[in-house]
C-alpha atoms as a PDB file:
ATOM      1  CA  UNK A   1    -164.497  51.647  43.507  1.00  0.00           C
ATOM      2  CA  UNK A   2    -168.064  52.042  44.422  1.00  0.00           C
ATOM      3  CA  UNK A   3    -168.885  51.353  40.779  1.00  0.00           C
ATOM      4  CA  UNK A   4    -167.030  47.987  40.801  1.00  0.00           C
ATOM      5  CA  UNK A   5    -168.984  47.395  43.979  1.00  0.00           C
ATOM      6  CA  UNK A   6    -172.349  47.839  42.776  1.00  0.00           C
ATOM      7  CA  UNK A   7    -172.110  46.250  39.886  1.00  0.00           C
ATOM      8  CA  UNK A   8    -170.372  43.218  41.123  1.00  0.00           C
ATOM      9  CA  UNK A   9    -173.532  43.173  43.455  1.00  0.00           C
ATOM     10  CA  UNK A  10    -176.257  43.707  40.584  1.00  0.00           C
ATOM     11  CA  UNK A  11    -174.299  40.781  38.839  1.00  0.00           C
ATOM     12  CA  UNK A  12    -174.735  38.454  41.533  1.00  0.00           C
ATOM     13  CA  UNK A  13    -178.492  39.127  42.187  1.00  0.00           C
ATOM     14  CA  UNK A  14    -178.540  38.117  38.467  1.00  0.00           C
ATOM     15  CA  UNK A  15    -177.217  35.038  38.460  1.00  0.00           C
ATOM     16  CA  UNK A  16    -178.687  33.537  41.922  1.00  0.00           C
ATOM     17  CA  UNK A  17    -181.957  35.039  40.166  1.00  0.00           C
ATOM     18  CA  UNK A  18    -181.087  32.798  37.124  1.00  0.00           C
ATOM     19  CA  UNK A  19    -180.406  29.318  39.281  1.00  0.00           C
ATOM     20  CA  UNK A  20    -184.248  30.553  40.311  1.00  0.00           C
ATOM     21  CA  UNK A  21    -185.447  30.478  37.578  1.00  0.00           C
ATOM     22  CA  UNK A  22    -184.722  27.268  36.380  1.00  0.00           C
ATOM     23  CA  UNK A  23    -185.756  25.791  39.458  1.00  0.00           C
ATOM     24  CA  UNK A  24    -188.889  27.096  38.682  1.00  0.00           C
ATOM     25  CA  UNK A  25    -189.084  25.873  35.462  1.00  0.00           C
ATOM     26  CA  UNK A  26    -187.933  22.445  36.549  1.00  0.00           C
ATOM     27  CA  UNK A  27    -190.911  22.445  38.686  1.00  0.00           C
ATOM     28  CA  UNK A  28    -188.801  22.253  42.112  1.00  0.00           C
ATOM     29  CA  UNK A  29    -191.311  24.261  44.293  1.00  0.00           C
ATOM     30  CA  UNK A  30    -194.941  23.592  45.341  1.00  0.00           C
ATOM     31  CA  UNK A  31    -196.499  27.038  45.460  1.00  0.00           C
ATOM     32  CA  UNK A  32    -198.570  27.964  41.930  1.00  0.00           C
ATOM     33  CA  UNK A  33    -196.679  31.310  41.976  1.00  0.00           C
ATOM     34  CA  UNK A  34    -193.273  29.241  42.552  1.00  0.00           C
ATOM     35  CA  UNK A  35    -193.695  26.953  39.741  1.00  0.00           C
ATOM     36  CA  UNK A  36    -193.476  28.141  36.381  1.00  0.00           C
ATOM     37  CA  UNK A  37    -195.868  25.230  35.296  1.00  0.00           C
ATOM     38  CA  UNK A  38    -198.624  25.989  36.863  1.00  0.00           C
ATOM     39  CA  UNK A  39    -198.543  29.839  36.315  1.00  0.00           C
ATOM     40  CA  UNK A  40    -200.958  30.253  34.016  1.00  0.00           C
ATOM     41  CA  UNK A  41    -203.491  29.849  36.055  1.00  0.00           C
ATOM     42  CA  UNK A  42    -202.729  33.143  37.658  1.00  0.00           C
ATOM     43  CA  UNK A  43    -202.765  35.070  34.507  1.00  0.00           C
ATOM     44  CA  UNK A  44    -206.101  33.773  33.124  1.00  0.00           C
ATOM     45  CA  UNK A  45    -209.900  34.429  33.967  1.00  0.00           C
ATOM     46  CA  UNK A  46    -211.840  30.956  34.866  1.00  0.00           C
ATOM     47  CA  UNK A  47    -213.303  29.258  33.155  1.00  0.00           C
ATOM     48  CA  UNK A  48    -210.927  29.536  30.013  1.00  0.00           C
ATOM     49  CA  UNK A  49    -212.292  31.463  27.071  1.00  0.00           C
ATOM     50  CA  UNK A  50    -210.604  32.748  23.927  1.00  0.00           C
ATOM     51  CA  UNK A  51    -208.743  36.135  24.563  1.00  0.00           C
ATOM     52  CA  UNK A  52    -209.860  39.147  22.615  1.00  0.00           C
ATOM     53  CA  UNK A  53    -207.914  42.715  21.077  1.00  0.00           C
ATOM     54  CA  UNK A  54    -208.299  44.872  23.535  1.00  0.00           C
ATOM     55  CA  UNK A  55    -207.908  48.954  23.519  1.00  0.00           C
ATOM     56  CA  UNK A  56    -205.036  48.863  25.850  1.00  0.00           C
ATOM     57  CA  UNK A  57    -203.227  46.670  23.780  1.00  0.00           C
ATOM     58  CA  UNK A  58    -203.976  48.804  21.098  1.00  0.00           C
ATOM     59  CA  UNK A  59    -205.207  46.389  19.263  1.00  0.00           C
ATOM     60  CA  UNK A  60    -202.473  44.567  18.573  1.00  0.00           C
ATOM     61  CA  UNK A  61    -202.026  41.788  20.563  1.00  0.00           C
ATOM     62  CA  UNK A  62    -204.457  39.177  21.319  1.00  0.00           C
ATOM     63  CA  UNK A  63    -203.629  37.015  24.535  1.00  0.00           C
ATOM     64  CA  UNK A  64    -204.641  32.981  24.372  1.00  0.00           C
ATOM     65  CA  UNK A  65    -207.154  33.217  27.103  1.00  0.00           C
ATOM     66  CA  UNK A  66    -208.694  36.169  28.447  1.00  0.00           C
ATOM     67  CA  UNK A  67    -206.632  38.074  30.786  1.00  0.00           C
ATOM     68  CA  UNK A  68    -207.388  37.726  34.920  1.00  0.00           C
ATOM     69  CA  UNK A  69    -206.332  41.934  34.734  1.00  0.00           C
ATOM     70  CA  UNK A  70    -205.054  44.298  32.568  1.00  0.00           C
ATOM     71  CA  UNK A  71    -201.695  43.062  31.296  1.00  0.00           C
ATOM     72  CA  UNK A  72    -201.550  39.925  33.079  1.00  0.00           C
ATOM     73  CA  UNK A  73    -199.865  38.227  30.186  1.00  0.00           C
ATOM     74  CA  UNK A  74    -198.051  40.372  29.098  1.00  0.00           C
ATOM     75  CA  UNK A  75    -195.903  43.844  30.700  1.00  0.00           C
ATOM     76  CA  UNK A  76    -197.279  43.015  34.442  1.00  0.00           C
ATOM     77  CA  UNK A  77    -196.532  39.317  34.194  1.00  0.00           C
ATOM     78  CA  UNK A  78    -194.333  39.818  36.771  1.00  0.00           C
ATOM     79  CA  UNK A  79    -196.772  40.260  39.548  1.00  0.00           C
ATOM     80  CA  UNK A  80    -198.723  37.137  38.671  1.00  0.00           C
ATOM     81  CA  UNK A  81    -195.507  34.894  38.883  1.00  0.00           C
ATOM     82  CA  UNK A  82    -192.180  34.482  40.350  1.00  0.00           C
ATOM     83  CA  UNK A  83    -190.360  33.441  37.273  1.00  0.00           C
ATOM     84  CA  UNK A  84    -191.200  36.392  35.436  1.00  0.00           C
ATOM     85  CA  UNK A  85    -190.111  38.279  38.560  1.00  0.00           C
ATOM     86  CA  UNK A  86    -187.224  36.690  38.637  1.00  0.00           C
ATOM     87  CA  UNK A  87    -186.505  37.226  34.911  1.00  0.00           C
ATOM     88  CA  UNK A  88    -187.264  40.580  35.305  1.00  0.00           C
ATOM     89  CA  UNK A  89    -184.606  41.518  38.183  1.00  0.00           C
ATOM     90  CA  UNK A  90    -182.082  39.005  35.940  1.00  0.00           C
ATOM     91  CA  UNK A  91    -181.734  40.717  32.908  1.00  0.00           C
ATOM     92  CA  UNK A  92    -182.319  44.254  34.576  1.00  0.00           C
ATOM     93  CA  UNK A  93    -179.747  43.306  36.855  1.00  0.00           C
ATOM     94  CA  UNK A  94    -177.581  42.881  33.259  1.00  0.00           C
ATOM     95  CA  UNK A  95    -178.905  45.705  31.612  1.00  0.00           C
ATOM     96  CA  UNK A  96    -177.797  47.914  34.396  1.00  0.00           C
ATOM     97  CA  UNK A  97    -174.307  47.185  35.017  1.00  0.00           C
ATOM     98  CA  UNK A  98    -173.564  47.267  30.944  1.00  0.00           C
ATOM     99  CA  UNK A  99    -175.437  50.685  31.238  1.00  0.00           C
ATOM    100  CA  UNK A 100    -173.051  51.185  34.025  1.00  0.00           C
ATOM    101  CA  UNK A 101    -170.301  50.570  32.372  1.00  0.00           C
ATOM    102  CA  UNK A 102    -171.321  52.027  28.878  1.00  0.00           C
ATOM    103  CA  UNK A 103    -172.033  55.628  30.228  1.00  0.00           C
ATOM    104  CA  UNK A 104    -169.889  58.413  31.659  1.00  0.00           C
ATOM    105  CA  UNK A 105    -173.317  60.295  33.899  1.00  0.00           C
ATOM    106  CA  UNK A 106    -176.343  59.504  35.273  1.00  0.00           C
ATOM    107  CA  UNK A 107    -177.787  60.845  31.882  1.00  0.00           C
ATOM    108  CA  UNK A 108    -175.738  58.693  29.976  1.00  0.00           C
ATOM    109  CA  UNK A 109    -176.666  55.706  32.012  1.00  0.00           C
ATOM    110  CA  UNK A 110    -180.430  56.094  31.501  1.00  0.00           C
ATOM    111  CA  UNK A 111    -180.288  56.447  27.550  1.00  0.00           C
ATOM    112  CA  UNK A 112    -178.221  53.451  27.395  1.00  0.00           C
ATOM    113  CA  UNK A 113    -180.283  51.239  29.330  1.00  0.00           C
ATOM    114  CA  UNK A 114    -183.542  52.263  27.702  1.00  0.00           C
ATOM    115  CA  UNK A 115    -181.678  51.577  24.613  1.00  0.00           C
ATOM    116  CA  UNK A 116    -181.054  48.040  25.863  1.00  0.00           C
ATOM    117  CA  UNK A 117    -184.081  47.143  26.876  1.00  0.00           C
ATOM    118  CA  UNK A 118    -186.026  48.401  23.571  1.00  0.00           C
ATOM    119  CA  UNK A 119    -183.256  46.260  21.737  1.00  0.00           C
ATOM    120  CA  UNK A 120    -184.126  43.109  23.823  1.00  0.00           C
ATOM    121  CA  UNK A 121    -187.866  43.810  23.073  1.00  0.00           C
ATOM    122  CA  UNK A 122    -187.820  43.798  19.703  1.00  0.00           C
ATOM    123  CA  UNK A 123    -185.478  41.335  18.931  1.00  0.00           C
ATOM    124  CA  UNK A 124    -186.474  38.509  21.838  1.00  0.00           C
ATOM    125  CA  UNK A 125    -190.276  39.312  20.637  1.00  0.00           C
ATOM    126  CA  UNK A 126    -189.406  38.975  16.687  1.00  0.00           C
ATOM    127  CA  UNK A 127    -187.665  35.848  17.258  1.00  0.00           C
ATOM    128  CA  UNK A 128    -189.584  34.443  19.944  1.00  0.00           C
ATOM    129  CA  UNK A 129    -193.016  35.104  17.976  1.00  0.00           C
ATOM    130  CA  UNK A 130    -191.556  33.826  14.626  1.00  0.00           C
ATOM    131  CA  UNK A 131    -190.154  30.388  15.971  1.00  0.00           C
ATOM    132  CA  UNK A 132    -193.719  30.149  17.668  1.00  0.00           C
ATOM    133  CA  UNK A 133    -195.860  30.349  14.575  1.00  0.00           C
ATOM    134  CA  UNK A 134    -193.425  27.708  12.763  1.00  0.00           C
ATOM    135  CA  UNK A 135    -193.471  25.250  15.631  1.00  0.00           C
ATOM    136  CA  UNK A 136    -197.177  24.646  16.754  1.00  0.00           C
END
C-alpha cells in the first residue's frame, strides 16, 4: 500500500512539474530563472564568445557560447534554470515509479532506473542532435 502511495505521489509532482514547465516556456513568469526564454543568459559568460572543447567534456562536446561554469549547459543546467529543474524532477519523478514498479528490491530498483535514464540519454540526445543539424 505504501508503494501505491508513493508512487501515486511521485506521479503527481510530475505532472504539476510538467504544467510548469510549459508555463515557462510560454513565457508566463517575469523572473530570468522563471522564463525559459530568457535562460540563456544564465548559462553563458558575457559578452558572448564562441564556446570551446573543453577537458571535462572530454572533448567531445562543444557548447554555443562559452560556459558561465563548468557544465552550465549541459549536466548542471538545472541549477541555472527552473525549467530544467523542473524537467529534471518530471521525468525522474517517471523514471522512479516505473523503476518502482519494474523491480522486486531496492537493488532491483536502482539497476532499473539507471537503465532508464542511460536509455533516455542516448536516444533523446541522438534524436534531438540529429533533427538539430537538419533544421538550422
Amino acid at each position: 500500500m505504501i508503494i501505491l502511495f508513493i508512487c501515486i505521489v511521485l506521479l503527481i509532482t510530475a505532472f504539476i512539474s510538467k504544467a510548469f514547465m510549459d508555463l515557462s516556456s510560454e513565457d508566463k513568469f517575469d523572473s530570468v530563472y522563471w522564463n525559459k526564454g530568457r535562460t540563456w543568459v544564465l548559462k553563458y559568460k558575457f559578452p558572448l564568445k564562441e564556446g570551446k572543447r573543453t577537458w571535462y567534456y572530454l572533448w567531445l562536446y562543444k557548447p554555443k557560447y562559452e560556459e558561465r561554469f563548468m557544465y552550465s549547459t549541459t549536466i548542471l543546467s538545472f541549477t541555472t534554470d527552473g525549467w530544467h529543474l523542473l524537467q529534471l524532477i518530471f521525468l525522474n519523478s517517471i523514471f522512479i515509479v516505473m523503476s518502482i514498479l519494474a523491480g522486486s528490491n531496492i537493488f532491483s530498483v536502482v539497476i532499473v532506473y539507471i537503465f532508464i535514464r542511460i536509455l533516455y540519454s542516448i536516444f533523446f540526445n541522438v534524436f534531438y542532435n540529429e533533427y538539430s543539424k537538419n533544421n538550422k
